[in-house]
Protein backbone atom coordinates (compact mmCIF):
# COMPACT_ATOMS: atom_id res chain seq x y z
CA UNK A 1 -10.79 -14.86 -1.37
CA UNK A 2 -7.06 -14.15 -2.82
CA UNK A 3 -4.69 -11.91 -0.74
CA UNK A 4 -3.78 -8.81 -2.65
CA UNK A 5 -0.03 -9.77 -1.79
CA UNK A 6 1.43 -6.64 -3.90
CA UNK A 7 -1.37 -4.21 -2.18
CA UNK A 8 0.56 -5.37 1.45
CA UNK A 9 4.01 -4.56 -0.44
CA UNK A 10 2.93 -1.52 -1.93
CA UNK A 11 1.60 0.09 2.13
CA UNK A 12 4.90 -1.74 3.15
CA UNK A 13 6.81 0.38 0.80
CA UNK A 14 4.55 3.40 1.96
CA UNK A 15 5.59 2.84 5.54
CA UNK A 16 8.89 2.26 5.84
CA UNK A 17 8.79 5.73 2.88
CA UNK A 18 7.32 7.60 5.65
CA UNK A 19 9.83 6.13 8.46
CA UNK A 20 13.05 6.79 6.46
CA UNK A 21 11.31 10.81 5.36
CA UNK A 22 11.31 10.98 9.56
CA UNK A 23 14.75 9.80 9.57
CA UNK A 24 15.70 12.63 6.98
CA UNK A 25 14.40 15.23 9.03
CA UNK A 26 15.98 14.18 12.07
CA UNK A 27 19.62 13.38 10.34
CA UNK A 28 19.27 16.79 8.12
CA UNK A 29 18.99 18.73 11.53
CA UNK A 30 22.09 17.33 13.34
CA UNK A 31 25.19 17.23 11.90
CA UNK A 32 24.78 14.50 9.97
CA UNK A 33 23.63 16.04 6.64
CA UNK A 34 24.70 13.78 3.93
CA UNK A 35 22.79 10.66 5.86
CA UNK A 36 19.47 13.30 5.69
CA UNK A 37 20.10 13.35 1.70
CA UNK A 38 20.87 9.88 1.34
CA UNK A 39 17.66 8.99 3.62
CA UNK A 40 15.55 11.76 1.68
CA UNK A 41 16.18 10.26 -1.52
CA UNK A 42 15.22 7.02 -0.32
CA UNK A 43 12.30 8.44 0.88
CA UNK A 44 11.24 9.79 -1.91
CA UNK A 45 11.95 6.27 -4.08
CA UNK A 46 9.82 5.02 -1.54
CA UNK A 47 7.12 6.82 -1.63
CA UNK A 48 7.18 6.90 -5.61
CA UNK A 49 6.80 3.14 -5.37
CA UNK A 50 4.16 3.06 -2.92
CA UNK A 51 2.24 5.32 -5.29
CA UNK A 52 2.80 3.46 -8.09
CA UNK A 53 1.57 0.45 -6.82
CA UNK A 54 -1.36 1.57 -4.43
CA UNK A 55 -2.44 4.04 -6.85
CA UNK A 56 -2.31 1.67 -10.04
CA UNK A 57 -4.05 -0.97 -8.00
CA UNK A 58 -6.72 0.89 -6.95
CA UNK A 59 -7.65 1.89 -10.61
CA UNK A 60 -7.19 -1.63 -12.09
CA UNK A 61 -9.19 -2.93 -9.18
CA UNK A 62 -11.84 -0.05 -8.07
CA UNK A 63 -11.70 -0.79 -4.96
CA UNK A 64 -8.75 -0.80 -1.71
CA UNK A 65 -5.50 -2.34 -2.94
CA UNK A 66 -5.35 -4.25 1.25
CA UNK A 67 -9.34 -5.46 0.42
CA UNK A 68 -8.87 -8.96 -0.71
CA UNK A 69 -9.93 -9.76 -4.45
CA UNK A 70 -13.00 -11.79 -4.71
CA UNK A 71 -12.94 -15.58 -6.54
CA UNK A 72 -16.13 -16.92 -8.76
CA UNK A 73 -16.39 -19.57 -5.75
CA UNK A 74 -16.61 -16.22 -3.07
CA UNK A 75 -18.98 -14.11 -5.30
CA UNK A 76 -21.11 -17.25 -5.63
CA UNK A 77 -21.28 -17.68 -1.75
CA UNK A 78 -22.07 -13.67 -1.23
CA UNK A 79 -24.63 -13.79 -4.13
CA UNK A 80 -26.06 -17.27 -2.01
CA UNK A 81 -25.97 -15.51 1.58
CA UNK A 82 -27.75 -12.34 0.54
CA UNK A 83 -30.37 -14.08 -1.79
CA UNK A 84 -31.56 -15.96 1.32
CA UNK A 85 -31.61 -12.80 3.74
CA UNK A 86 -33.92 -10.93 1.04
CA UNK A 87 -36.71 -13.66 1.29
């Protein structure tokens, strides 16, 4: 099985989206206002991205963009394992 290497980036991006929206809030309500837009907007570009990526993945693929992506020599060895168990 193949590691869905952009899937991690894209929950990454998700993540650290949600962690710098958080830091918006909490800059926004002390005095500190231009950091809460400059951390907001980030946020937002963050979160964009994430969607972007998990969403886009998830169509192309049909299935979680974190699940790994199968190979012809995995699928064979699946197909093998459950052949045996139906006998």
């Amino acid at each position: 099985m193949r590691s869905n290497s952009l899937g991690v980036f894209g929950y990454l991006l998700l993540v650290l989206g949600l962690a710098s929206g958080g830091w918006a809030i909490v800059a926004a309500a002390s005095d500190r206002v231009s950091g809460g837009v400059i951390a907001g907007i980030l946020a937002v570009i963050l979160l964009v991205a994430a969607g972007v990526i998990l969403v886009g993945m998830s169509r192309r693929l049909q299935h979680d963009p974190l699940e790994p992506m199968m190979t012809e020599e995995g699928i064979e060895l699946y197909e093998h394992d459950w052949q045996e168990d139906d006998k």
